[in-house]
N, C-alpha and C. Protein backbone atom coordinates (compact mmCIF):
# COMPACT_ATOMS: atom_id res chain seq x y z
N UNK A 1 0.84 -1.18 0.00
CA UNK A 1 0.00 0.00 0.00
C UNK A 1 0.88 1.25 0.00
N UNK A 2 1.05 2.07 -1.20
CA UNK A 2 1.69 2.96 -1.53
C UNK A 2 0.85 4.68 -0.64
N UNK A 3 1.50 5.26 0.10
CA UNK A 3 0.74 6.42 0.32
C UNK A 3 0.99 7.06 -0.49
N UNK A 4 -0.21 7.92 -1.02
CA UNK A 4 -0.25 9.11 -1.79
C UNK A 4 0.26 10.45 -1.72
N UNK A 5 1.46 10.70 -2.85
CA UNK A 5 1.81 11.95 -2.60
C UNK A 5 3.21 12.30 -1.55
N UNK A 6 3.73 10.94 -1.44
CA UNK A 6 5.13 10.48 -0.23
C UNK A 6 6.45 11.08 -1.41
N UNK A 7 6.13 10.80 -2.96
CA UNK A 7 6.72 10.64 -3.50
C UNK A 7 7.75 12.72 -3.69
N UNK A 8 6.08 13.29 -3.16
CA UNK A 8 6.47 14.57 -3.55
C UNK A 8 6.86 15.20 -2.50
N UNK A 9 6.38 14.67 -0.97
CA UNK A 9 7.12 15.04 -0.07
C UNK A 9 8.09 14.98 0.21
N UNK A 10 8.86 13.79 -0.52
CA UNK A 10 10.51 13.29 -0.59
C UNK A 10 10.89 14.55 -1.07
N UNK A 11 10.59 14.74 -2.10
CA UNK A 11 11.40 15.25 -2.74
C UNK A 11 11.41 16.92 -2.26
N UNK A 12 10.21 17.36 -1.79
CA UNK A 12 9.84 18.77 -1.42
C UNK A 12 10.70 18.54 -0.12
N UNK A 13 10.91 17.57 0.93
CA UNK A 13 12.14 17.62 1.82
C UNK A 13 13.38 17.81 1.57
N UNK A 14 13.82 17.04 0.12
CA UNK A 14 15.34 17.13 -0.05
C UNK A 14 15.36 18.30 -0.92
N UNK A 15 14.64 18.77 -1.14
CA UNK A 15 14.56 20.11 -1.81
C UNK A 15 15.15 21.40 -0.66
N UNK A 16 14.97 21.32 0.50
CA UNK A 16 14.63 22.07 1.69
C UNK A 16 16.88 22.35 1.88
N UNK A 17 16.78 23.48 1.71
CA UNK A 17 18.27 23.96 1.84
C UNK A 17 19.03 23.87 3.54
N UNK A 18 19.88 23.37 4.05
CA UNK A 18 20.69 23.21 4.80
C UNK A 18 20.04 23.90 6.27
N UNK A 19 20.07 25.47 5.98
CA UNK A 19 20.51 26.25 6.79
C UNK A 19 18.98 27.10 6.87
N UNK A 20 18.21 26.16 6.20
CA UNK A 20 16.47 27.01 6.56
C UNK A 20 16.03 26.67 7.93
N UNK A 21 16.66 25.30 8.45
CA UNK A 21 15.89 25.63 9.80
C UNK A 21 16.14 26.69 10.95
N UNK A 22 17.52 26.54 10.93
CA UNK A 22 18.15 27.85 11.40
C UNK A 22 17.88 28.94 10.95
N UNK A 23 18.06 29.51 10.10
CA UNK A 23 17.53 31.04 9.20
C UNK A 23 15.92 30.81 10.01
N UNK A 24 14.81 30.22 9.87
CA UNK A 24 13.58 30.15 10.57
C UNK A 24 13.78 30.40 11.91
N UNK A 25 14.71 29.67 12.53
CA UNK A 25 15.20 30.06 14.35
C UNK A 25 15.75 31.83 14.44
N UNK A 26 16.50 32.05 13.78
CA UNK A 26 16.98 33.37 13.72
C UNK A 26 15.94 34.41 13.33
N UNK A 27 15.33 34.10 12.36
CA UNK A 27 13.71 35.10 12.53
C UNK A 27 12.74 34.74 13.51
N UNK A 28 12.58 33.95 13.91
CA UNK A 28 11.88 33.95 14.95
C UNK A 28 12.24 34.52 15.89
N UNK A 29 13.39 34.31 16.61
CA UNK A 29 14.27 35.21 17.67
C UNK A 29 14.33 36.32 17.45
N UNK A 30 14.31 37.44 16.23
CA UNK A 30 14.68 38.39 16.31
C UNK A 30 13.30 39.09 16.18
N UNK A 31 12.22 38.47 16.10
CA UNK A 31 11.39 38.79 15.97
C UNK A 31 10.74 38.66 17.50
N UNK A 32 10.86 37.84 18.24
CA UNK A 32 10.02 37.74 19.52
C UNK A 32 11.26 39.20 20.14
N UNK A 33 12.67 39.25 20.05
CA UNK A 33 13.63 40.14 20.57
C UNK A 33 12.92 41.76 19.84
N UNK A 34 12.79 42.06 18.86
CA UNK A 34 11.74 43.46 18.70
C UNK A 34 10.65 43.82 19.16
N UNK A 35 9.26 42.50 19.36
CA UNK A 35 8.60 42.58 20.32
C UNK A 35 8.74 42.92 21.77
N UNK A 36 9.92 42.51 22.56
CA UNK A 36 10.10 42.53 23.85
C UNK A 36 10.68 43.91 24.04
N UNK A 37 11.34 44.50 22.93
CA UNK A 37 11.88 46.24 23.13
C UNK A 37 10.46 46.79 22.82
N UNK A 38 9.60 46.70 22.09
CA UNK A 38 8.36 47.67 21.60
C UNK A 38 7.89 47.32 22.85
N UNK A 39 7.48 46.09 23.46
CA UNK A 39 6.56 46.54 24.85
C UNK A 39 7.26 47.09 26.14
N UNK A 40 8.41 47.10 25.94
CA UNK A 40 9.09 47.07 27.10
C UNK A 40 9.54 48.77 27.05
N UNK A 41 9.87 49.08 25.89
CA UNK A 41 9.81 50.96 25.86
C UNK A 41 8.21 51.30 26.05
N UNK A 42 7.07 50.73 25.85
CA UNK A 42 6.29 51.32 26.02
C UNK A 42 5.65 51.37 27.23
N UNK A 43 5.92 50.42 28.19
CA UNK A 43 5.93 50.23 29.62
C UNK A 43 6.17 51.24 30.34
N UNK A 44 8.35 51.28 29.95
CA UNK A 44 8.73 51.95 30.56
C UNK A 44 7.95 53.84 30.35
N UNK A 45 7.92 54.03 29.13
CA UNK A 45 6.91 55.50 28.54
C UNK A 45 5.81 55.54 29.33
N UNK A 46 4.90 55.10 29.63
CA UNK A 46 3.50 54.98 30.32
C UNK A 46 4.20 55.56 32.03
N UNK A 47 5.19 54.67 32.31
CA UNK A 47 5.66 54.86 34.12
C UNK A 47 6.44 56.38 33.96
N UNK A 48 7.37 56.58 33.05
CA UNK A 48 8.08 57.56 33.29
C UNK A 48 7.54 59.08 32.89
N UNK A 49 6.58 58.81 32.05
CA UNK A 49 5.72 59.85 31.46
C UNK A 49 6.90 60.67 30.36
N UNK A 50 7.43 59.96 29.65
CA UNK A 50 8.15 60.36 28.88
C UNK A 50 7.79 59.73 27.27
N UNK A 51 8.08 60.19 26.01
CA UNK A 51 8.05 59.92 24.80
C UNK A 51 8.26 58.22 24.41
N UNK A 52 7.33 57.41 23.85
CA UNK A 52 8.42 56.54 23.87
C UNK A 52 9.40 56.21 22.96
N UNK A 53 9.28 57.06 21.95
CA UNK A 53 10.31 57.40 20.98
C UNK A 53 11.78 57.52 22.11
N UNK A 54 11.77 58.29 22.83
CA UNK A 54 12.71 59.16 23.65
C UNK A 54 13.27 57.52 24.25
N UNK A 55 12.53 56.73 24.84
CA UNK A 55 13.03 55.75 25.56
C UNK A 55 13.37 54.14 24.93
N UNK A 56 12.90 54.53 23.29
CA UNK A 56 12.87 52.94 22.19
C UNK A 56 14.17 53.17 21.84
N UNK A 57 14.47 54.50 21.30
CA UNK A 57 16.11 54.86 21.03
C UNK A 57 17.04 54.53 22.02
N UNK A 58 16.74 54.22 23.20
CA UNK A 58 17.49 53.90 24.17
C UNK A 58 18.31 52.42 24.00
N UNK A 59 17.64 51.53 23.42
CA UNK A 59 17.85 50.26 23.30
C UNK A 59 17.91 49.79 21.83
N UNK A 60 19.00 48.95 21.78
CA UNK A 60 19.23 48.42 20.40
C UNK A 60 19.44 47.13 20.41
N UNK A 61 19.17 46.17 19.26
CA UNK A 61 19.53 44.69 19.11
C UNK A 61 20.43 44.33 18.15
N UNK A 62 20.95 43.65 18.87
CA UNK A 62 22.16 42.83 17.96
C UNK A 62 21.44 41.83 17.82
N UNK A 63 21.33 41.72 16.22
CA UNK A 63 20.07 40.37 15.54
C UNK A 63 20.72 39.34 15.77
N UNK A 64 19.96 38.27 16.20
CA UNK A 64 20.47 36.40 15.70
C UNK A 64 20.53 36.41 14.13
N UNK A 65 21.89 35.62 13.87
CA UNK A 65 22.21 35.40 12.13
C UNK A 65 22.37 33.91 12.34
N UNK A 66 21.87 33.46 11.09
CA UNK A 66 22.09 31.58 10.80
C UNK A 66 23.23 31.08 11.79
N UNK A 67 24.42 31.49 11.62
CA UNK A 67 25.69 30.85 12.09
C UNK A 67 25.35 31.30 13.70
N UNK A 68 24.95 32.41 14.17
CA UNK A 68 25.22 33.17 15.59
C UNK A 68 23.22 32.75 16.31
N UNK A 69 22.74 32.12 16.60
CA UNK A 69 21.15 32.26 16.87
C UNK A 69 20.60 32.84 17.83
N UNK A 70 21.46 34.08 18.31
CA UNK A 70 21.47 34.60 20.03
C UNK A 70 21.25 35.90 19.45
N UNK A 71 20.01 37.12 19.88
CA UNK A 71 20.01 38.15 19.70
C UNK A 71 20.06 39.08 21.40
N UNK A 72 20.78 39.78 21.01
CA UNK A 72 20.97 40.53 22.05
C UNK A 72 20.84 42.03 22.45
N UNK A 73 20.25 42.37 23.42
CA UNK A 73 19.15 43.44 23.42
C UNK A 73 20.47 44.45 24.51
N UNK A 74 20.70 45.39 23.63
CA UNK A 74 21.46 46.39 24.62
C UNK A 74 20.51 47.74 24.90
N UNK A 75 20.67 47.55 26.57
CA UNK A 75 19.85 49.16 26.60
C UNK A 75 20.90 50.31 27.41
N UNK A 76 20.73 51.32 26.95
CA UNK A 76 21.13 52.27 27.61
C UNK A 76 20.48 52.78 29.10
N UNK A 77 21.03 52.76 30.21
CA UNK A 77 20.03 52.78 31.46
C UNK A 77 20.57 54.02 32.01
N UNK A 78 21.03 54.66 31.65
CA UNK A 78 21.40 56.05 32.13
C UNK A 78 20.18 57.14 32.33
N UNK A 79 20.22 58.42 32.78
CA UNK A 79 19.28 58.42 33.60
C UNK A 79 19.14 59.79 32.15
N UNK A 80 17.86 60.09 32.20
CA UNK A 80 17.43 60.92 30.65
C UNK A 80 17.29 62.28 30.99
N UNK A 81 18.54 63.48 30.75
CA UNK A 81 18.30 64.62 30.84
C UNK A 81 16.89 65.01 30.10
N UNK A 82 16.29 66.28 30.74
CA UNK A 82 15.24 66.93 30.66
C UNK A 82 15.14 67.57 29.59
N UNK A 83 16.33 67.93 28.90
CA UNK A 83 16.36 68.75 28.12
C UNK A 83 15.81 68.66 26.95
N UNK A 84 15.97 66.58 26.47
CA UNK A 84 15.33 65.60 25.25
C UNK A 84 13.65 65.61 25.70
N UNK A 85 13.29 66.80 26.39
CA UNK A 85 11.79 66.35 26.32
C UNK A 85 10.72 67.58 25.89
N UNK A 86 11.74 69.15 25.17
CA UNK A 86 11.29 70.07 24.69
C UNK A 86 10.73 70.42 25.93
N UNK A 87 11.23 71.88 26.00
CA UNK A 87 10.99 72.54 27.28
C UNK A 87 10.09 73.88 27.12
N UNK A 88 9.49 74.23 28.21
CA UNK A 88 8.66 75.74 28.09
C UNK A 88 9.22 76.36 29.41
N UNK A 89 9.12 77.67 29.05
CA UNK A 89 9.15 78.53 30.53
C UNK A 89 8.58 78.82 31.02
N UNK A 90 7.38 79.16 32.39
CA UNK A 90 6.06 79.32 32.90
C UNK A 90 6.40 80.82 33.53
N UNK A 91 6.84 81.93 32.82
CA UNK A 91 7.35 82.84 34.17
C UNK A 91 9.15 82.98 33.46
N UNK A 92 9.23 84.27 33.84
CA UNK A 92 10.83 84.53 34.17
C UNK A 92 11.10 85.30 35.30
N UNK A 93 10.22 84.72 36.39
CA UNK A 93 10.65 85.25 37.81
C UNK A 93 11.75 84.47 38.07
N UNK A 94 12.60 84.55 39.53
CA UNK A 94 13.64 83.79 40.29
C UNK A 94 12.94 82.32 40.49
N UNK A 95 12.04 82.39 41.06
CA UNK A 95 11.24 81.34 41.32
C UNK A 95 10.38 80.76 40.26
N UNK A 96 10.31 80.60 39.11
CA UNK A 96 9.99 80.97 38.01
C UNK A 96 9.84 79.14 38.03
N UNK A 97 8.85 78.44 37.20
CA UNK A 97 8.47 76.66 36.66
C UNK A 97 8.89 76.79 35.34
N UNK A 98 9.44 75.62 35.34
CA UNK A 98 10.04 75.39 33.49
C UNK A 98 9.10 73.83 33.76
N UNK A 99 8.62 73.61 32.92
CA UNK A 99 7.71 72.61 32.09
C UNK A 99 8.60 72.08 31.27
N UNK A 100 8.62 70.42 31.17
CA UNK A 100 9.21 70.02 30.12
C UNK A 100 8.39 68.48 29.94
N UNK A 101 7.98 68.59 28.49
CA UNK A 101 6.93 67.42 28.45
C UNK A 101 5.98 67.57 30.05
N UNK A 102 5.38 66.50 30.69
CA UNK A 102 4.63 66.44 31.53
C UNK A 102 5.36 66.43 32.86
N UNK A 103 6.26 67.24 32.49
CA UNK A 103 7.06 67.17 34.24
C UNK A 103 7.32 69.25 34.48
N UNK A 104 6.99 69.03 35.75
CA UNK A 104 7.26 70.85 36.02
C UNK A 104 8.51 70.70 37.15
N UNK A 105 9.13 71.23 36.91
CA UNK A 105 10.42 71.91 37.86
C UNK A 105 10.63 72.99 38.54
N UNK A 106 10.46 73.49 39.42
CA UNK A 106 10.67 74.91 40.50
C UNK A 106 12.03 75.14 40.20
N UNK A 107 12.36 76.29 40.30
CA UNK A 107 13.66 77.15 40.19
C UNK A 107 14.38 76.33 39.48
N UNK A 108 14.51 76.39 37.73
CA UNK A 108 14.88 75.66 36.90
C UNK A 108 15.16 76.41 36.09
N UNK A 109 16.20 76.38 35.26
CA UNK A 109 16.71 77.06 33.95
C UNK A 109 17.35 76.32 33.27
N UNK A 110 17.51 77.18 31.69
CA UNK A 110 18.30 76.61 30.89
C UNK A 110 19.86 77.18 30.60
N UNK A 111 20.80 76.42 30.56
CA UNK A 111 22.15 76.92 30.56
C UNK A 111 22.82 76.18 29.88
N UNK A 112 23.76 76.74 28.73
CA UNK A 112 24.87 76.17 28.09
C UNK A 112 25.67 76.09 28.84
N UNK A 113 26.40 74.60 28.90
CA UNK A 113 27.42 74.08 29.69
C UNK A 113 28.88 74.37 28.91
N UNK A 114 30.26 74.14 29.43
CA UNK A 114 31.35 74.23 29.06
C UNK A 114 31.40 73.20 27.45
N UNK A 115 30.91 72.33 27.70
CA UNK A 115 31.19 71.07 26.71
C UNK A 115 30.12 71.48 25.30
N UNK A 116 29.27 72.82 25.55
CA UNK A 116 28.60 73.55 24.36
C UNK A 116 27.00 73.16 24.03
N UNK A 117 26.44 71.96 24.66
CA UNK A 117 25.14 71.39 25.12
C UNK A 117 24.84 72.35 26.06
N UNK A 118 23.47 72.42 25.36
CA UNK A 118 22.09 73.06 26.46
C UNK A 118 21.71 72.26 27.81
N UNK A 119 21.59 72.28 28.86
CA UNK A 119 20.73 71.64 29.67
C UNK A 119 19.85 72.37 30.64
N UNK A 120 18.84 71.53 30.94
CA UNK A 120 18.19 72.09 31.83
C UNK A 120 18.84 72.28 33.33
N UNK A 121 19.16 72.83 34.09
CA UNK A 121 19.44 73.52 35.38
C UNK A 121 18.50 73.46 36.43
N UNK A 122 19.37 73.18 38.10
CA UNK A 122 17.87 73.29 38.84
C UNK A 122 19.22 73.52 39.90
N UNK A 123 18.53 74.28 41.13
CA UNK A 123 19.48 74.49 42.35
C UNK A 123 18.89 73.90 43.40
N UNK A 124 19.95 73.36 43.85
CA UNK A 124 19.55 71.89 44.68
C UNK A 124 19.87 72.80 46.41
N UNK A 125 19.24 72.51 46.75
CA UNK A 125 19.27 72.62 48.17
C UNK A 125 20.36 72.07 49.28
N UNK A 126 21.10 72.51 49.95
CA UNK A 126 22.06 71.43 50.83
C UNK A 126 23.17 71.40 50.38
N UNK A 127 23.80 72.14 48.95
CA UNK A 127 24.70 71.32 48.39
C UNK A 127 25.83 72.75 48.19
N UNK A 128 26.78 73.14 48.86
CA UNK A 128 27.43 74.14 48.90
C UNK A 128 28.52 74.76 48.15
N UNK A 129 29.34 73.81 47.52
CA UNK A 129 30.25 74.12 46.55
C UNK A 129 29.46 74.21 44.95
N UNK A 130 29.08 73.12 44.80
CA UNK A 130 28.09 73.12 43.75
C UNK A 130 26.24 73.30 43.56
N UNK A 131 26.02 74.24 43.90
CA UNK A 131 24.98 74.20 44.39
C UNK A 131 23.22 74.19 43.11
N UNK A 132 23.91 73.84 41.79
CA UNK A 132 23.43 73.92 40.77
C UNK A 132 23.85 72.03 40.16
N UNK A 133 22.75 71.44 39.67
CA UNK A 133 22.74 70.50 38.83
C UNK A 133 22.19 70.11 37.64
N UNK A 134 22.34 69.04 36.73
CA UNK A 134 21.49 68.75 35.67
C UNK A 134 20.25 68.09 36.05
N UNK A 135 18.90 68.33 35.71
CA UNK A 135 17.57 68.22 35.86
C UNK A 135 17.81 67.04 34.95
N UNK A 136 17.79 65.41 35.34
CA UNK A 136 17.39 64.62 35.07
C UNK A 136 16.17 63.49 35.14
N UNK A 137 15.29 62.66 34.23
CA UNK A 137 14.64 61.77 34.82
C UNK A 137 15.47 60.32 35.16
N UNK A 138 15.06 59.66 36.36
CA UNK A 138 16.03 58.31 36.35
C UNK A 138 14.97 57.03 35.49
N UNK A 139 16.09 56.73 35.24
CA UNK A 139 15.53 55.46 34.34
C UNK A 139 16.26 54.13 34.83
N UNK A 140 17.17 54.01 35.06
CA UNK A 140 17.48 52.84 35.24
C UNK A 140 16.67 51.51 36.10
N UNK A 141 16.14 52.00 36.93
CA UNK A 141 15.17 51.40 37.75
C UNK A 141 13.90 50.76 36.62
N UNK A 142 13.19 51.84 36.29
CA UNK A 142 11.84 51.27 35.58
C UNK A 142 12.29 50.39 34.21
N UNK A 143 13.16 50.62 33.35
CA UNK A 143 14.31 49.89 32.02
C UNK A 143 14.54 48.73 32.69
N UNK A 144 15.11 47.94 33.91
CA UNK A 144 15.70 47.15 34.02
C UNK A 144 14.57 46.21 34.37
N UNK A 145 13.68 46.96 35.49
CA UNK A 145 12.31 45.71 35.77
C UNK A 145 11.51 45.37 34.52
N UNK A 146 11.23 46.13 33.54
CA UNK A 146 10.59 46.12 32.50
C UNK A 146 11.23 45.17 31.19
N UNK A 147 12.47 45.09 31.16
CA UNK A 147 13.10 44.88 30.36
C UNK A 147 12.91 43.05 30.67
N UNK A 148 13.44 42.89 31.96
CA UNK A 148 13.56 41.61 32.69
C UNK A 148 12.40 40.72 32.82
N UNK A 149 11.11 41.58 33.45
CA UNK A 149 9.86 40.94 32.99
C UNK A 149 9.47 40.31 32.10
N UNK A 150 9.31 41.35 30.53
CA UNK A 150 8.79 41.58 29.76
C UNK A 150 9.70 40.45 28.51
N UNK A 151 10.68 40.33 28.61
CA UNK A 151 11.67 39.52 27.43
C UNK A 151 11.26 38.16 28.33
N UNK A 152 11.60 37.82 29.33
CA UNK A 152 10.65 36.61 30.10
C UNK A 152 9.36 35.84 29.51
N UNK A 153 8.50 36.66 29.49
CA UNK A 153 7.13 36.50 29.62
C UNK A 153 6.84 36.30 27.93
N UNK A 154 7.54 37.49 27.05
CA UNK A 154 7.14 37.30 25.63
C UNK A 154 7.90 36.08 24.94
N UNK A 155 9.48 35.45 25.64
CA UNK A 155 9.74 34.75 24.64
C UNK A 155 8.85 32.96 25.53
N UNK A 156 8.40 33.05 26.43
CA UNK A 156 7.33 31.99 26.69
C UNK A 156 6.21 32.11 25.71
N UNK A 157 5.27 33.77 25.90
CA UNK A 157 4.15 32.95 25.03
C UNK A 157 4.32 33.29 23.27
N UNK A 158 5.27 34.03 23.02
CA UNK A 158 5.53 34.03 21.32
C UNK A 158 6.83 33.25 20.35
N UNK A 159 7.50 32.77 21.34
CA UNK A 159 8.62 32.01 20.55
C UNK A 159 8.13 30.72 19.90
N UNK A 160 7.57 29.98 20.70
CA UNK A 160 6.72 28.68 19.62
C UNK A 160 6.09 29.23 18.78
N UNK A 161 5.28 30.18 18.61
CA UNK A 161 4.07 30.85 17.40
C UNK A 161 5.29 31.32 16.55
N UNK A 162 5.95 31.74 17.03
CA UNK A 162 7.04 32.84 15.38
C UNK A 162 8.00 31.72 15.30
N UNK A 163 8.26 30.48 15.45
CA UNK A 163 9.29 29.65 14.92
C UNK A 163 8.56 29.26 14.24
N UNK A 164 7.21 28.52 14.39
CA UNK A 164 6.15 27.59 13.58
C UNK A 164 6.16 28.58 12.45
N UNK A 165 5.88 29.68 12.66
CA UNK A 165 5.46 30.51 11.34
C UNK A 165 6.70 30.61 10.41
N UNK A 166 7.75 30.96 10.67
CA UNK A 166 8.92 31.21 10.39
C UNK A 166 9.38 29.67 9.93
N UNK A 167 8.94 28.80 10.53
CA UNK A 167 9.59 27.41 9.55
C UNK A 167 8.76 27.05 8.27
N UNK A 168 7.43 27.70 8.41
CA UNK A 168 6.56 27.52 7.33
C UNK A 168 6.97 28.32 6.36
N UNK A 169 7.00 29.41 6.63
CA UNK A 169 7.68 30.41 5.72
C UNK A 169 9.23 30.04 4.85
N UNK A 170 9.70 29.32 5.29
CA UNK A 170 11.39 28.66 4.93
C UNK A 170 10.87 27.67 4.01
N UNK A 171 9.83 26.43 4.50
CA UNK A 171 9.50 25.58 4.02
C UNK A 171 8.59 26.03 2.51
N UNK A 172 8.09 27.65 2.41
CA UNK A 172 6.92 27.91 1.19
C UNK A 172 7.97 28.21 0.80
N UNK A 173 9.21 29.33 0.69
CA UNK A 173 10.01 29.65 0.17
C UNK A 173 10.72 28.47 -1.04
N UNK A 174 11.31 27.60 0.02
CA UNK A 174 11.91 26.01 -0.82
C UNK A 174 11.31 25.50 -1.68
N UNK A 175 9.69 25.70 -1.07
CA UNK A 175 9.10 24.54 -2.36
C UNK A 175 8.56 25.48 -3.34
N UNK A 176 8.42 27.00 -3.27
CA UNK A 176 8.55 27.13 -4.39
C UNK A 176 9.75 27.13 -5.43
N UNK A 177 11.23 27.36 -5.24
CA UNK A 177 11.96 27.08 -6.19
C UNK A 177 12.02 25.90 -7.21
């Protein structure tokens, strides 16, 4: 008893190039690895009340390639001057609020520094030699829980769905040549 159609699956298998299952693993990975930066800047955007443009630029991936199948997600966790968030002035009294995006600052200005960058300015209380600093938001805190969560959780429930798809896709590719 001959099954039907074995004859074309043979051949639509040995048809199937070396390095498609891998190339399918490597899109899949780099694909669940872009997902986990898009939710994970947008997390962090929602908590910090900042752009999430401002906080997606923060982080970059080094893609999985056929030979290498490891993508790797670098973020910048440094803490995000005020200045990247377009600023207003409320007042040019001493005591005067500078607004920047959805954050307000008391006794705040803007000042060109030695190094020729603008920043925002704020005078810190307590602090006697230097009694002026850069108006930053911190990030490192909300980036790192978010980041850690979120790459967790997405490559559990999307890495089986984007390999399956991604091997199908390798496999339509082959058999059409």
């Amino acid at each position: 008893m001959a099954i039907k159609g074995l004859d074309q699956a043979i051949d639509n298998l040995s048809r199937v190039r070396k390095n498609a299952i891998p190339a399918a693993s490597a899109m899949a990975i780099n694909r669940v690895a872009t997902t986990a930066i898009n939710q994970s800047s947008s997390q962090v955007a929602r908590e910090t009340k900042v752009r999430r443009k401002l906080v997606k630029e923060r982080s970059r991936l080094k893609r999985a390639t056929v030979r290498n199948p490891n993508a790797r997600i670098i973020v910048n966790r440094g803490d995000l001057p005020v200045i990247k968030l377009g600023i207003r002035m409320l007042g040019r009294r001493p005591n005067s609020i500078l607004k920047a995006g959805q954050h307000r600052y008391q006794r705040a200005f803007i000042q060109r520094l030695k190094n020729g960058r603008w920043h925002v300015m704020q005078r810190v209380a307590g602090k006697n030699r230097y009694p002026i600093d850069v108006v930053k938001i911190p990030m490192a805190a909300p980036l790192k829980q978010a980041f850690d969560e979120n790459v967790d959780r997405i490559r559990r429930e999307r890495l089986p769905k984007e390999l399956a798809y991604a091997l199908k896709q390798q496999l339509r590719i082959a058999i059409k040549r």
